[in-house]
PDB file of N, CA and C in Angstrom:
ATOM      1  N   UNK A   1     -15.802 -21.297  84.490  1.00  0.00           N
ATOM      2  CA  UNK A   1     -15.085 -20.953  83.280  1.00  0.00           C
ATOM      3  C   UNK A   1     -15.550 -21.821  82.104  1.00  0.00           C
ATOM      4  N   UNK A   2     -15.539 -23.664  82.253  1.00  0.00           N
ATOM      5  CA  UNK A   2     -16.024 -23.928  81.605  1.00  0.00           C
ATOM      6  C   UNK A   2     -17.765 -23.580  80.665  1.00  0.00           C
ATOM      7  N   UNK A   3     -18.319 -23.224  81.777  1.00  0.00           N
ATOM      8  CA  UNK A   3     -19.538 -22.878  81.340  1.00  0.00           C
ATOM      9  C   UNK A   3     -19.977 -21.826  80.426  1.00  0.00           C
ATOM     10  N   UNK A   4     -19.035 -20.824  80.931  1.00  0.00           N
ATOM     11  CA  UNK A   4     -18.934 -19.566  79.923  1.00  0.00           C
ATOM     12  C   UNK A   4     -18.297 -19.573  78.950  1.00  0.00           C
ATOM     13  N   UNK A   5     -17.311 -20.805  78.371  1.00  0.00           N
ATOM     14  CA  UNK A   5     -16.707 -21.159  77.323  1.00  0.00           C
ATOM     15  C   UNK A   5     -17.355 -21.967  76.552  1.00  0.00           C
ATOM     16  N   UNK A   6     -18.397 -22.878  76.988  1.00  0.00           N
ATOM     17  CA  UNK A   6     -19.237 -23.363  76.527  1.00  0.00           C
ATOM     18  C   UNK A   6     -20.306 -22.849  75.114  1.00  0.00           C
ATOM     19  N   UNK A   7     -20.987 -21.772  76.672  1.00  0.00           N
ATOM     20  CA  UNK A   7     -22.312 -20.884  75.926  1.00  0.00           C
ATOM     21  C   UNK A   7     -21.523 -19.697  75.094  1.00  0.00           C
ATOM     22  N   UNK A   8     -20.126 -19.259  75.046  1.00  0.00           N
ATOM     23  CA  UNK A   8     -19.776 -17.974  73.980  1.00  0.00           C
ATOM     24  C   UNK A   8     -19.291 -18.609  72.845  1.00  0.00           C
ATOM     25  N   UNK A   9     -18.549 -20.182  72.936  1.00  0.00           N
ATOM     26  CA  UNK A   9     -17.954 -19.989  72.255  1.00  0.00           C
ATOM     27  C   UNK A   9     -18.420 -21.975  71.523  1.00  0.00           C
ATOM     28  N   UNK A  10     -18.906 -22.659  71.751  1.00  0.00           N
ATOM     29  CA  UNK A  10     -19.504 -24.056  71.445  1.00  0.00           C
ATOM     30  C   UNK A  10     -20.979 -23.819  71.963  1.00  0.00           C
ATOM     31  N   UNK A  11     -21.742 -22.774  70.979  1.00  0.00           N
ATOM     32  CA  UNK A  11     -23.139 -22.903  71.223  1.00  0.00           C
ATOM     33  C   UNK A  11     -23.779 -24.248  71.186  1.00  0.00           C
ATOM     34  N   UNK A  12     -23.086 -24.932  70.254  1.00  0.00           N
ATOM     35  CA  UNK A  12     -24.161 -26.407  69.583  1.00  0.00           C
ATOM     36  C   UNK A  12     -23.948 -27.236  71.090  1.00  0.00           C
ATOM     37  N   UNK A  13     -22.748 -27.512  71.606  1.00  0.00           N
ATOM     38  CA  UNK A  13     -22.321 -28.206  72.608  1.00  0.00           C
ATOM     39  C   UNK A  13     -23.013 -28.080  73.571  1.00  0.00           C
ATOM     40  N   UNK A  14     -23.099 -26.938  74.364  1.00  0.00           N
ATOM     41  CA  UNK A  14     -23.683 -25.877  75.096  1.00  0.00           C
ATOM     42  C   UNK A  14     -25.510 -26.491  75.038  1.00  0.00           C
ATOM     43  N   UNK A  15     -26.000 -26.058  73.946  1.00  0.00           N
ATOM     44  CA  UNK A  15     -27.216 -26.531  73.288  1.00  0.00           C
ATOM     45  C   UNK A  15     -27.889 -27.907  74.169  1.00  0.00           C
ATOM     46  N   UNK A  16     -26.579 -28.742  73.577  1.00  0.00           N
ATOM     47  CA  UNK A  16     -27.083 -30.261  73.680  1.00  0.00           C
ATOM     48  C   UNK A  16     -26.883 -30.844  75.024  1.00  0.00           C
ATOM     49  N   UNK A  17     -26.039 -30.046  76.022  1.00  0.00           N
ATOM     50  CA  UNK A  17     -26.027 -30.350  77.207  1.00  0.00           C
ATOM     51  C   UNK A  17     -27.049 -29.675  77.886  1.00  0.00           C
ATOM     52  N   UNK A  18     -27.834 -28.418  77.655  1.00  0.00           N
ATOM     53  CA  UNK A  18     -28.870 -28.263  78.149  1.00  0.00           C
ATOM     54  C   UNK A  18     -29.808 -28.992  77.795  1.00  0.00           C
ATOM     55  N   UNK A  19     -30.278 -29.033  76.847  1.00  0.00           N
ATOM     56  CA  UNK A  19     -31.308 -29.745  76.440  1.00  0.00           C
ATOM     57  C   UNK A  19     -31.543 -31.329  76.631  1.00  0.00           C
ATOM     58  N   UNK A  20     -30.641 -31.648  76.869  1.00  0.00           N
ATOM     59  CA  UNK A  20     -30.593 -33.599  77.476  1.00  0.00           C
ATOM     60  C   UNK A  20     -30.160 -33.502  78.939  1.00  0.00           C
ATOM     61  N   UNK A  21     -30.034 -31.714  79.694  1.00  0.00           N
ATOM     62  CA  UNK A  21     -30.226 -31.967  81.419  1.00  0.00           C
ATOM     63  C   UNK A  21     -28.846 -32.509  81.715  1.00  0.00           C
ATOM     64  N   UNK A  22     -27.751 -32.562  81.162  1.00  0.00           N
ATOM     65  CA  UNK A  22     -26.588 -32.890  81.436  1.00  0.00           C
ATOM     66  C   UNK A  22     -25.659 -32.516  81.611  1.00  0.00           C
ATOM     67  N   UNK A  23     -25.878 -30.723  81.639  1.00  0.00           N
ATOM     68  CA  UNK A  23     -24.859 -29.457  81.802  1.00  0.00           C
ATOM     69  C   UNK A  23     -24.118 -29.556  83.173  1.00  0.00           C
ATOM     70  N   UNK A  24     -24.829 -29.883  84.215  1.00  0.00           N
ATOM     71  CA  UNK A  24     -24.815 -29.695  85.166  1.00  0.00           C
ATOM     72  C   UNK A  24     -23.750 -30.805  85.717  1.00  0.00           C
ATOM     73  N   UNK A  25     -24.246 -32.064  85.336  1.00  0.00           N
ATOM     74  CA  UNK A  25     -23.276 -33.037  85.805  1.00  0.00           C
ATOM     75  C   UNK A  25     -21.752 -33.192  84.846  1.00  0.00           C
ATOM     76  N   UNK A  26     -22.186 -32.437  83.298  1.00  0.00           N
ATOM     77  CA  UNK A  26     -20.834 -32.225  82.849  1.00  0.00           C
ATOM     78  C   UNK A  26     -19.573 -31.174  83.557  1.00  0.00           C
ATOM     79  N   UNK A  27     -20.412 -30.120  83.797  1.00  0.00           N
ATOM     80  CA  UNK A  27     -19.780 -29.029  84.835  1.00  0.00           C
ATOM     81  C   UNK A  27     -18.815 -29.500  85.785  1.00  0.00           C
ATOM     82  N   UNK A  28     -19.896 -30.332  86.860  1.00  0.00           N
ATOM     83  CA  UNK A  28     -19.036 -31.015  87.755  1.00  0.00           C
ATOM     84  C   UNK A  28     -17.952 -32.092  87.374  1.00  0.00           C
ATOM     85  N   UNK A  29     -18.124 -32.434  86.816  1.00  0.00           N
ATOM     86  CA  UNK A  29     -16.806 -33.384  86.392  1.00  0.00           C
ATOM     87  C   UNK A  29     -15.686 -32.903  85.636  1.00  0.00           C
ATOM     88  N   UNK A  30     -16.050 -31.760  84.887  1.00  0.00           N
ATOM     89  CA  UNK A  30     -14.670 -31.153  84.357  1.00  0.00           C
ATOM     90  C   UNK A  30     -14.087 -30.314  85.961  1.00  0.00           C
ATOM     91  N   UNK A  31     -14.639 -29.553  86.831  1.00  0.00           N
ATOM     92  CA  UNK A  31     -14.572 -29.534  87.795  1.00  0.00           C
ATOM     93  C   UNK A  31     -13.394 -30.401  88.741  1.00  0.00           C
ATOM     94  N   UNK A  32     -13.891 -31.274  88.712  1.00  0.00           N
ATOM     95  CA  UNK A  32     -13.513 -32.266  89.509  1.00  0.00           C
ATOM     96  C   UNK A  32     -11.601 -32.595  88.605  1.00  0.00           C
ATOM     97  N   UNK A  33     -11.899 -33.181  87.421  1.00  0.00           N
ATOM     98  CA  UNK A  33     -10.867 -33.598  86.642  1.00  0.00           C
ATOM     99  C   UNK A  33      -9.851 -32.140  87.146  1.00  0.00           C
ATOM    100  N   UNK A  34     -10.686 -30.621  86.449  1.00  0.00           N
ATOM    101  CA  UNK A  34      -9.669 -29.634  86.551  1.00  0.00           C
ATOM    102  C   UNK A  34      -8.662 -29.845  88.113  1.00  0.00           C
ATOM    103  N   UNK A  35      -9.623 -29.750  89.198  1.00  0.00           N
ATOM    104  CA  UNK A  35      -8.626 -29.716  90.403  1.00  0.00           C
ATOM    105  C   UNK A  35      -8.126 -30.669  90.738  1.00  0.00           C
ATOM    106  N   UNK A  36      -8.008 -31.790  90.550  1.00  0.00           N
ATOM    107  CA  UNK A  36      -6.934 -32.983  90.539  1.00  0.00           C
ATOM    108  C   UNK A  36      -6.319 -32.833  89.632  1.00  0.00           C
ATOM    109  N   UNK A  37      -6.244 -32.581  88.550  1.00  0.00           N
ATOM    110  CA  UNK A  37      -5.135 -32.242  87.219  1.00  0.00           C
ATOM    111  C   UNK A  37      -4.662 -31.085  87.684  1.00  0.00           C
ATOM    112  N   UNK A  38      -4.930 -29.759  88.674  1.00  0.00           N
ATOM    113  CA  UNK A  38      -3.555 -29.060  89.439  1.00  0.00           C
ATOM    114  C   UNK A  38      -3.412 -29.273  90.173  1.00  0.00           C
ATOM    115  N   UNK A  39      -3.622 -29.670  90.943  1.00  0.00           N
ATOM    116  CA  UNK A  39      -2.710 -30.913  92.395  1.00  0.00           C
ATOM    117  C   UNK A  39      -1.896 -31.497  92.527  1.00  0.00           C
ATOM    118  N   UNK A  40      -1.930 -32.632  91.059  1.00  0.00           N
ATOM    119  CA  UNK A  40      -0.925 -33.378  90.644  1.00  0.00           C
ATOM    120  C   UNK A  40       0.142 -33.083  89.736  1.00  0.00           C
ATOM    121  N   UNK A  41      -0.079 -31.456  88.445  1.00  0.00           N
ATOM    122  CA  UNK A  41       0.731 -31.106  88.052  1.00  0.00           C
ATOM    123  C   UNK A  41       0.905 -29.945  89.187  1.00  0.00           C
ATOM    124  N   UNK A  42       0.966 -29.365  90.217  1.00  0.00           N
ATOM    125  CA  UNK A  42       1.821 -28.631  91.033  1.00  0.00           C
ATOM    126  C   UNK A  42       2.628 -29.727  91.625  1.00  0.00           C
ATOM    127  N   UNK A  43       2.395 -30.424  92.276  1.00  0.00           N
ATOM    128  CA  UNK A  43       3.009 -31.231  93.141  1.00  0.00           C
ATOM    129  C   UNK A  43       4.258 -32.408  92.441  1.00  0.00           C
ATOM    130  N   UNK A  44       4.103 -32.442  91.284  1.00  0.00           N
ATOM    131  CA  UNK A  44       4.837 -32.584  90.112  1.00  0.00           C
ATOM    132  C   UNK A  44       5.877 -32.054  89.711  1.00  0.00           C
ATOM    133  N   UNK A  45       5.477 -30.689  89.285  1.00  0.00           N
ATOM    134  CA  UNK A  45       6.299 -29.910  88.527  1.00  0.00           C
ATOM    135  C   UNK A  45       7.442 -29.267  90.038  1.00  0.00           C
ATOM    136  N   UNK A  46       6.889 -28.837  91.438  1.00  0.00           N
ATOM    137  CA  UNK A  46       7.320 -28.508  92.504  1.00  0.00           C
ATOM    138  C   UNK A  46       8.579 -29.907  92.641  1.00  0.00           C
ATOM    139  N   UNK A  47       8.407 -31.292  92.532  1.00  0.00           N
ATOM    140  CA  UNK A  47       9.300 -32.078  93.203  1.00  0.00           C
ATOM    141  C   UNK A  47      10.449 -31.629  91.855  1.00  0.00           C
ATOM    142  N   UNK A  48      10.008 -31.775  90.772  1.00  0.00           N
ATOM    143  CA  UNK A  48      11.127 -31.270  89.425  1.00  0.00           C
ATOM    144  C   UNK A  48      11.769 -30.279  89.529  1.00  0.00           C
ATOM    145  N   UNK A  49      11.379 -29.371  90.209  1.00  0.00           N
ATOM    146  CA  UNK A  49      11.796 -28.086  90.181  1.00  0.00           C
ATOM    147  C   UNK A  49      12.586 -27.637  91.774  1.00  0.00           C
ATOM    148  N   UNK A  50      12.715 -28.993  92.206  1.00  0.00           N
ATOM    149  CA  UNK A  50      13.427 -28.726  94.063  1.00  0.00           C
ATOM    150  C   UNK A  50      12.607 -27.756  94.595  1.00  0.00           C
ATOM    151  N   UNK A  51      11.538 -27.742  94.533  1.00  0.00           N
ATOM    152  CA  UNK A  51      10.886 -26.535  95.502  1.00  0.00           C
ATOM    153  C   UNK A  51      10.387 -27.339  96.526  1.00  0.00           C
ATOM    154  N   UNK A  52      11.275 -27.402  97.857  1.00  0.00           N
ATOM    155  CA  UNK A  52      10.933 -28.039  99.298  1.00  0.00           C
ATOM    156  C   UNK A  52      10.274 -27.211  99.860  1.00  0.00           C
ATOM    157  N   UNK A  53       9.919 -27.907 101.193  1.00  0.00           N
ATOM    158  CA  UNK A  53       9.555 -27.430 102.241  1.00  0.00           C
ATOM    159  C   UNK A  53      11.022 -27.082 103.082  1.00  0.00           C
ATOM    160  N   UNK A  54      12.025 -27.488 103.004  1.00  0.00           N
ATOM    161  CA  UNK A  54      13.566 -26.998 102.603  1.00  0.00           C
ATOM    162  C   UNK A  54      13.517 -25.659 102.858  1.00  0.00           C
ATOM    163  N   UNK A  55      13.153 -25.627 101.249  1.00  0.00           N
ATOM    164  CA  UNK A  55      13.916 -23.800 100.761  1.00  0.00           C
ATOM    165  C   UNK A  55      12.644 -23.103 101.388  1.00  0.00           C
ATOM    166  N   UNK A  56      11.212 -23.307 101.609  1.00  0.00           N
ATOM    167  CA  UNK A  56      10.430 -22.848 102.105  1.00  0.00           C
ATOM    168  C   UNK A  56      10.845 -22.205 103.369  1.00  0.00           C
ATOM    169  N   UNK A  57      11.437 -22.804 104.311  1.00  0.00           N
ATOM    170  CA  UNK A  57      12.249 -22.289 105.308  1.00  0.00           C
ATOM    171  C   UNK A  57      13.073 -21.694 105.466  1.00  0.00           C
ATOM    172  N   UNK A  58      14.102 -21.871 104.274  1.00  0.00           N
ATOM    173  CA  UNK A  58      15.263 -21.263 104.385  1.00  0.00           C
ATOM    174  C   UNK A  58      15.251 -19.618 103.428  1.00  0.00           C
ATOM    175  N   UNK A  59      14.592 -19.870 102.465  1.00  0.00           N
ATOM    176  CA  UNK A  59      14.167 -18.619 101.481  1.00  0.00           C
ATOM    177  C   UNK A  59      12.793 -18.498 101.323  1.00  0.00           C
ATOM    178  N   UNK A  60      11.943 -17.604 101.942  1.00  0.00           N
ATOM    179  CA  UNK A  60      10.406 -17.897 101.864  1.00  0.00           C
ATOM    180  C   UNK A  60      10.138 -17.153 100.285  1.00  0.00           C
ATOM    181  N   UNK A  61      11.036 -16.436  99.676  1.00  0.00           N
ATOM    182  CA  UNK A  61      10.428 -15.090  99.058  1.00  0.00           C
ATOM    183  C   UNK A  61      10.880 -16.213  97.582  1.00  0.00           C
ATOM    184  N   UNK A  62      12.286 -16.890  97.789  1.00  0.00           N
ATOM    185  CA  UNK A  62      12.155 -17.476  96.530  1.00  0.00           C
ATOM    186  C   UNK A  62      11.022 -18.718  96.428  1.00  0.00           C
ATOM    187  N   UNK A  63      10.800 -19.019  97.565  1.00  0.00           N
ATOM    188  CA  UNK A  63      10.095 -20.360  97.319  1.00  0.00           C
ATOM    189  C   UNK A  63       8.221 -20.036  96.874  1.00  0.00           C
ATOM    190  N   UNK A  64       8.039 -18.675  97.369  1.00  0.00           N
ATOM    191  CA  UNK A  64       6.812 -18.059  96.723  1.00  0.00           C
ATOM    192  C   UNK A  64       6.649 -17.993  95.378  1.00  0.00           C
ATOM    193  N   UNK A  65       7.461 -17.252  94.979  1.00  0.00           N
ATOM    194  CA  UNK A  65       8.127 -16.692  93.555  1.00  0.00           C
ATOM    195  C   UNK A  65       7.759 -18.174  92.443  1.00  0.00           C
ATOM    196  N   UNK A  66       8.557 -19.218  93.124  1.00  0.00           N
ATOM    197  CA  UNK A  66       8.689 -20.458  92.403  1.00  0.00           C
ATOM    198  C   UNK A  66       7.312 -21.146  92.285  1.00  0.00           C
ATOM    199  N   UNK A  67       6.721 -21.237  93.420  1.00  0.00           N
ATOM    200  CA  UNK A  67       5.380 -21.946  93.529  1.00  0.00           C
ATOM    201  C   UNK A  67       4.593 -20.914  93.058  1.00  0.00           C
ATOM    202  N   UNK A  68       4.512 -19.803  92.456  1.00  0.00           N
ATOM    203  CA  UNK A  68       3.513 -19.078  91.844  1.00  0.00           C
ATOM    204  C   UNK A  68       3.563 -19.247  90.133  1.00  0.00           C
ATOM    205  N   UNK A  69       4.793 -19.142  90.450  1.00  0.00           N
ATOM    206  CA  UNK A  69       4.701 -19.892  88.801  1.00  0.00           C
ATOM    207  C   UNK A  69       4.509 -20.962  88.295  1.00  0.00           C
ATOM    208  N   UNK A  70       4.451 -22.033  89.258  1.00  0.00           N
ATOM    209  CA  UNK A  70       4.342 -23.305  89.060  1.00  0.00           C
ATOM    210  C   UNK A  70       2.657 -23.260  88.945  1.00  0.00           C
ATOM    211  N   UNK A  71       2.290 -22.769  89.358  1.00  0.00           N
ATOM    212  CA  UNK A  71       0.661 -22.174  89.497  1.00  0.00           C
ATOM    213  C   UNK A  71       0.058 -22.083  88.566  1.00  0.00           C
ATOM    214  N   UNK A  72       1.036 -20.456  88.086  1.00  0.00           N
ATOM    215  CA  UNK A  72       0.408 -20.655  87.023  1.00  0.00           C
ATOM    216  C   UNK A  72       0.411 -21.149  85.677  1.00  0.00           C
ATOM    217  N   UNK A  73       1.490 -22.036  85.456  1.00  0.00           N
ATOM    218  CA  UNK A  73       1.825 -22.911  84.293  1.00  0.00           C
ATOM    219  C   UNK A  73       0.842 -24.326  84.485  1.00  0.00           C
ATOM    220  N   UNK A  74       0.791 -24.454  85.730  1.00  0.00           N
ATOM    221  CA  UNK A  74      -0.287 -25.415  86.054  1.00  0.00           C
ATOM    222  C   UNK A  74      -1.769 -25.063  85.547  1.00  0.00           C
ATOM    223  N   UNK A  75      -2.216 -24.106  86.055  1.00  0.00           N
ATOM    224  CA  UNK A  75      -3.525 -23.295  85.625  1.00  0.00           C
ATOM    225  C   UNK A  75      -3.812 -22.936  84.046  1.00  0.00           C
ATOM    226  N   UNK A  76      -2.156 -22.669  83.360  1.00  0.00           N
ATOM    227  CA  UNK A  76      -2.520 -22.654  82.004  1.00  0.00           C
ATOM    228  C   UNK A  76      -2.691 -23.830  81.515  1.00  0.00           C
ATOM    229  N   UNK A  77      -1.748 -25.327  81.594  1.00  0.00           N
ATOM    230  CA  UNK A  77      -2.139 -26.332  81.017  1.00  0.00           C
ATOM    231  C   UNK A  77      -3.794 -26.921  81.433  1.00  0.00           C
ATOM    232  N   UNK A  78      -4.317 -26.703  82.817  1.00  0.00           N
ATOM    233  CA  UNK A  78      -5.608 -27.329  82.884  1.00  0.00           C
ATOM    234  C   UNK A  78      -6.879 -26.710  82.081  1.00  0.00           C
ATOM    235  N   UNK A  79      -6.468 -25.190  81.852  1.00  0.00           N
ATOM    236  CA  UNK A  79      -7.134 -24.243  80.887  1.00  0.00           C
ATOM    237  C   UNK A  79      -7.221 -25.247  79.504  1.00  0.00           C
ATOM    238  N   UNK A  80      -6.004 -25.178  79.206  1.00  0.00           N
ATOM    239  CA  UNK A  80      -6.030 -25.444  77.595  1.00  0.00           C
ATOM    240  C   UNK A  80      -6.370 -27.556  77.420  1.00  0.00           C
ATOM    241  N   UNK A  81      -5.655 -28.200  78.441  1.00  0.00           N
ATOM    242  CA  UNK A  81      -6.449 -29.725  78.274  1.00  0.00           C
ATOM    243  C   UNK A  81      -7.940 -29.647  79.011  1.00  0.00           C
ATOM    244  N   UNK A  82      -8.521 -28.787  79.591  1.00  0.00           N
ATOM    245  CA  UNK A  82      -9.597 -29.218  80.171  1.00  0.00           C
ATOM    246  C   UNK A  82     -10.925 -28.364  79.758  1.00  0.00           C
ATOM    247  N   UNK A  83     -10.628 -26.882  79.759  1.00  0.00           N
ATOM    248  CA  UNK A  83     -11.610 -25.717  80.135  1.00  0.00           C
ATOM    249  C   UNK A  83     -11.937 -25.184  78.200  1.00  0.00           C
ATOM    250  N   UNK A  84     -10.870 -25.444  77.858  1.00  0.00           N
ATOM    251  CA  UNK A  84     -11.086 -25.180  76.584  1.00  0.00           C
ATOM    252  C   UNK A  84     -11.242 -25.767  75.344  1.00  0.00           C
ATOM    253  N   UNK A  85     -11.415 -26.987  75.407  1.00  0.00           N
ATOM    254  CA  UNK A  85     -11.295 -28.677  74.911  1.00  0.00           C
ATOM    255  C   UNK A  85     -12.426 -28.534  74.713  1.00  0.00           C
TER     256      UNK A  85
END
């Protein structure tokens, strides 16, 4: 994602990481940052939000419901601090 946000939309950026051979290791590290920044905001926002392994047992359908959204509010903040930055 980052990459294709890169080259459509920060040509110059894009540019200068190819050209100094550093695309590649920038890639991986936003990479890296992105999936530890949703790990820690799921696992976060899940203890805030009482979503156990509890209710996992006891209500599977709400505890889906809950952790999908936690998902994807997670997925939007790493979008907008990481992928689109």
């Amino acid at each position: 994602m980052r990459w294709r946000y890169l080259k459509e939309h920060r040509r110059a950026i894009y540019s200068q990481l190819v050209l100094s051979d550093k695309l590649a290791g920038h890639l991986e590290e936003i990479d890296q940052s992105a999936n530890e920044m949703m790990e820690r905001l799921i696992k976060d926002m899940a203890e805030r939000q009482g979503v156990t392994e509890r209710l996992k047992a006891e209500n599977q359908l709400r505890w889906v419901g809950m952790m999908n959204n936690i998902r994807s509010a997670a997925e939007e903040m790493v979008l907008n601090d990481l992928i689109y930055a």
